[in-house]
N, C-alpha and C. Protein backbone atom coordinates (compact mmCIF):
# COMPACT_ATOMS: atom_id res chain seq x y z
N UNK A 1 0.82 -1.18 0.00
CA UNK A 1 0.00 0.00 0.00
C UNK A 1 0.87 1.25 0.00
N UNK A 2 0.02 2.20 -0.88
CA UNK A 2 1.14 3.01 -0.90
C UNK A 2 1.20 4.36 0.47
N UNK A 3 2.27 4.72 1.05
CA UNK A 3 1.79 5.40 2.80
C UNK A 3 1.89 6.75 2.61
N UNK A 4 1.71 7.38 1.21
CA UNK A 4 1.15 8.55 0.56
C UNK A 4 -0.08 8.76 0.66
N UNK A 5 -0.80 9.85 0.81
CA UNK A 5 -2.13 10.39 -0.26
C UNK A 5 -2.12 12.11 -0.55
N UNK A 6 -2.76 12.52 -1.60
CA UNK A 6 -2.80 13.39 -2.36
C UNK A 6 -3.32 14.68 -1.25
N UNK A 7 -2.63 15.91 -1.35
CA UNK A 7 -3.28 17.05 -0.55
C UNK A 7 -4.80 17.05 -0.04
N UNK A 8 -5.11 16.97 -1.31
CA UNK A 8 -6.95 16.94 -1.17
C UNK A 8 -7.39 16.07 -0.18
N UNK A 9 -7.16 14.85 -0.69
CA UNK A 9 -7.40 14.10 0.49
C UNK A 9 -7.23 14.02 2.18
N UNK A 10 -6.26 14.56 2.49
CA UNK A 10 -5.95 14.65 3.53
C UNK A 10 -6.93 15.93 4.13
N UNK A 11 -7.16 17.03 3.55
CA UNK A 11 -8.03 18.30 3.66
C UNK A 11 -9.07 17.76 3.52
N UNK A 12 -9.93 16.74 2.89
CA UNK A 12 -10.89 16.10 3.55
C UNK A 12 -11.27 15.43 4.69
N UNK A 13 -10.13 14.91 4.90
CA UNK A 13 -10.00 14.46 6.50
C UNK A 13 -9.85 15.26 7.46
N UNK A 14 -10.01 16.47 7.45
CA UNK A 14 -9.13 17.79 8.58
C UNK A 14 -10.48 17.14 9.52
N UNK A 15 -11.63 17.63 9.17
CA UNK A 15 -12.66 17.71 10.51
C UNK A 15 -13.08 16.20 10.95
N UNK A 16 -12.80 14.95 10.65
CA UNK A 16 -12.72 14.03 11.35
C UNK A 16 -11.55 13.73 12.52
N UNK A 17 -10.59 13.86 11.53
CA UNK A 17 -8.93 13.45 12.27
C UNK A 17 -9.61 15.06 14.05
N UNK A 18 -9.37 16.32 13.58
CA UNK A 18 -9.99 16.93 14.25
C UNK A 18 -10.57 16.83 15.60
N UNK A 19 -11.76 16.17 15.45
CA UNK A 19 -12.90 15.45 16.24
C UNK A 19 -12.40 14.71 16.78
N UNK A 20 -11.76 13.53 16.08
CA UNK A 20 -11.03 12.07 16.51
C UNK A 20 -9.89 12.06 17.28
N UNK A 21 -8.96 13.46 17.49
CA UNK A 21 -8.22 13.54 18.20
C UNK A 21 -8.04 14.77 19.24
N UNK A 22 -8.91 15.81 19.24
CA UNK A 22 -8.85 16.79 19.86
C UNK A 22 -8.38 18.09 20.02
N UNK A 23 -7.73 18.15 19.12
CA UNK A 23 -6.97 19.07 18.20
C UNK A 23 -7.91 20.14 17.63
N UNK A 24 -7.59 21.38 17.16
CA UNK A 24 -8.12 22.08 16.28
C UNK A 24 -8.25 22.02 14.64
N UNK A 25 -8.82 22.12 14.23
CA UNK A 25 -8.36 22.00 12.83
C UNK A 25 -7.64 22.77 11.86
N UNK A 26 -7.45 23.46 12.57
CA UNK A 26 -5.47 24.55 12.38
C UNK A 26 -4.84 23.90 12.99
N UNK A 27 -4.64 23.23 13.88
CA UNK A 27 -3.54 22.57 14.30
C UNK A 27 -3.42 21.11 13.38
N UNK A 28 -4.06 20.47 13.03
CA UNK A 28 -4.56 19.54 11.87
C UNK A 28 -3.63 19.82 10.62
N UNK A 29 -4.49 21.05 10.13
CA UNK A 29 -3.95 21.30 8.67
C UNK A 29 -2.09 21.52 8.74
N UNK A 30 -2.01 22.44 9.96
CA UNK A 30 -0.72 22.76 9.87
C UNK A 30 0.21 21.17 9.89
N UNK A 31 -0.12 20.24 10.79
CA UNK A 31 0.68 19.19 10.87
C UNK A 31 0.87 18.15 9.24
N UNK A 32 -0.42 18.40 8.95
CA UNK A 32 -0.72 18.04 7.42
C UNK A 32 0.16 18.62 6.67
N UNK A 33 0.60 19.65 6.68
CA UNK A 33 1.73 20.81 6.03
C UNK A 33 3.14 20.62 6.53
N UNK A 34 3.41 19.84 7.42
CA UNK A 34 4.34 19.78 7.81
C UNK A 34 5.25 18.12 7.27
N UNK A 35 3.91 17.80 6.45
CA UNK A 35 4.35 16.04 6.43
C UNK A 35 3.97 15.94 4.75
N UNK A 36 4.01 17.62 4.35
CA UNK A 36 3.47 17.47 2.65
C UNK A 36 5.50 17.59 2.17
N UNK A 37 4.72 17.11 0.56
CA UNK A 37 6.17 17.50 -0.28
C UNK A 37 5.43 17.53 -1.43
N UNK A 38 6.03 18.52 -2.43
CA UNK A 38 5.77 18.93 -3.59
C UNK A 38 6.07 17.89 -4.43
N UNK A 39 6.31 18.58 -6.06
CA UNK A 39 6.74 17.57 -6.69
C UNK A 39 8.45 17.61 -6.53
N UNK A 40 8.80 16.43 -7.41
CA UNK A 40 10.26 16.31 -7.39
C UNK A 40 11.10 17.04 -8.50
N UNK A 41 11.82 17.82 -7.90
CA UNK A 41 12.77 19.14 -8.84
C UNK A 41 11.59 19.90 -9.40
N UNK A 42 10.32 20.25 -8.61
CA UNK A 42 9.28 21.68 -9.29
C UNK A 42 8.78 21.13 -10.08
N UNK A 43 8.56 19.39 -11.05
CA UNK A 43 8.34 19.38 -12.41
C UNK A 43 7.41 17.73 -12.01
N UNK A 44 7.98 17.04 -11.78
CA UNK A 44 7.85 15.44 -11.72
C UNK A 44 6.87 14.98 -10.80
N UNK A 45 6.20 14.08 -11.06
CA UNK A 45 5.11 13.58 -9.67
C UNK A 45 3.97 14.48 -9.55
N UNK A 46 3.54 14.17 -8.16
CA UNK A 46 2.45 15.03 -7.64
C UNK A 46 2.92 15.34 -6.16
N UNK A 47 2.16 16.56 -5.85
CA UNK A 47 2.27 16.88 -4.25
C UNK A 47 1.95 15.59 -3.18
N UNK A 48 2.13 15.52 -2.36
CA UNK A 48 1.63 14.30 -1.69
C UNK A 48 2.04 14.70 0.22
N UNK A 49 1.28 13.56 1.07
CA UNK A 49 1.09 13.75 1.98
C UNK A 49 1.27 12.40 2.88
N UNK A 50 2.72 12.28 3.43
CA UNK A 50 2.70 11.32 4.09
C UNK A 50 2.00 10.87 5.27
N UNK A 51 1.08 9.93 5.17
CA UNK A 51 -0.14 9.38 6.32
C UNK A 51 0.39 9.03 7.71
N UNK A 52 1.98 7.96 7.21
CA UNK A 52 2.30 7.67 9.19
C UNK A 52 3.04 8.21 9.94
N UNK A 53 3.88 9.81 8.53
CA UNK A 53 3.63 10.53 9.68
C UNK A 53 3.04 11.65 10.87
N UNK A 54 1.97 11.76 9.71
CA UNK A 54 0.53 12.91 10.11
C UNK A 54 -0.31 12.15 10.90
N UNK A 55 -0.04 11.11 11.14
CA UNK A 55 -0.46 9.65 12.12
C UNK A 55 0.29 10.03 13.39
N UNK A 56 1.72 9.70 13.15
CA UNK A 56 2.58 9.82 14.48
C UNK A 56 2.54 11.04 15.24
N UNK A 57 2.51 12.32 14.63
CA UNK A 57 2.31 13.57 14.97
C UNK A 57 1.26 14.55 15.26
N UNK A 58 0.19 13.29 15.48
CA UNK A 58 -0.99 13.81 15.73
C UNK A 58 -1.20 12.92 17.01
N UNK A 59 -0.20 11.70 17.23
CA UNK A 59 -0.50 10.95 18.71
C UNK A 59 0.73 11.51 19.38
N UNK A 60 1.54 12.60 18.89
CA UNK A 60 2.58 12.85 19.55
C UNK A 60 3.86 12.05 19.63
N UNK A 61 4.28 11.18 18.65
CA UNK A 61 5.37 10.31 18.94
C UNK A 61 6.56 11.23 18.15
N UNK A 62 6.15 12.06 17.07
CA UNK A 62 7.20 12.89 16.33
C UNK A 62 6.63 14.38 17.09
């Protein structure tokens, strides 16, 4: 499986993850932002959003 998903996606999840953990959903997005990466060299791929560790950093282990 791949332990990516696409910006959007994850910004769909803000007000569950949110709810589900207690957090604000500025504090959400920002951690979401903190675990994004663009494409590769400005040109290649897509933006993306690593899940375990917007996972880990939302239970506090990072």
């Amino acid at each position: 499986l791949d332990p990516e998903i696409s910006p959007d996606a994850a910004e769909y999840q803000v007000p569950r993850l949110a709810k589900a953990t207690g957090k604000s959903e500025d504090e959400v997005r920002d951690i979401i932002a903190q675990c994004s990466k663009g494409r590769f060299l400005g040109v290649f791929g897509e933006p993306t959003v690593n899940v375990l560790k917007v996972n880990l950093m939302l239970d506090g282990v990072l």
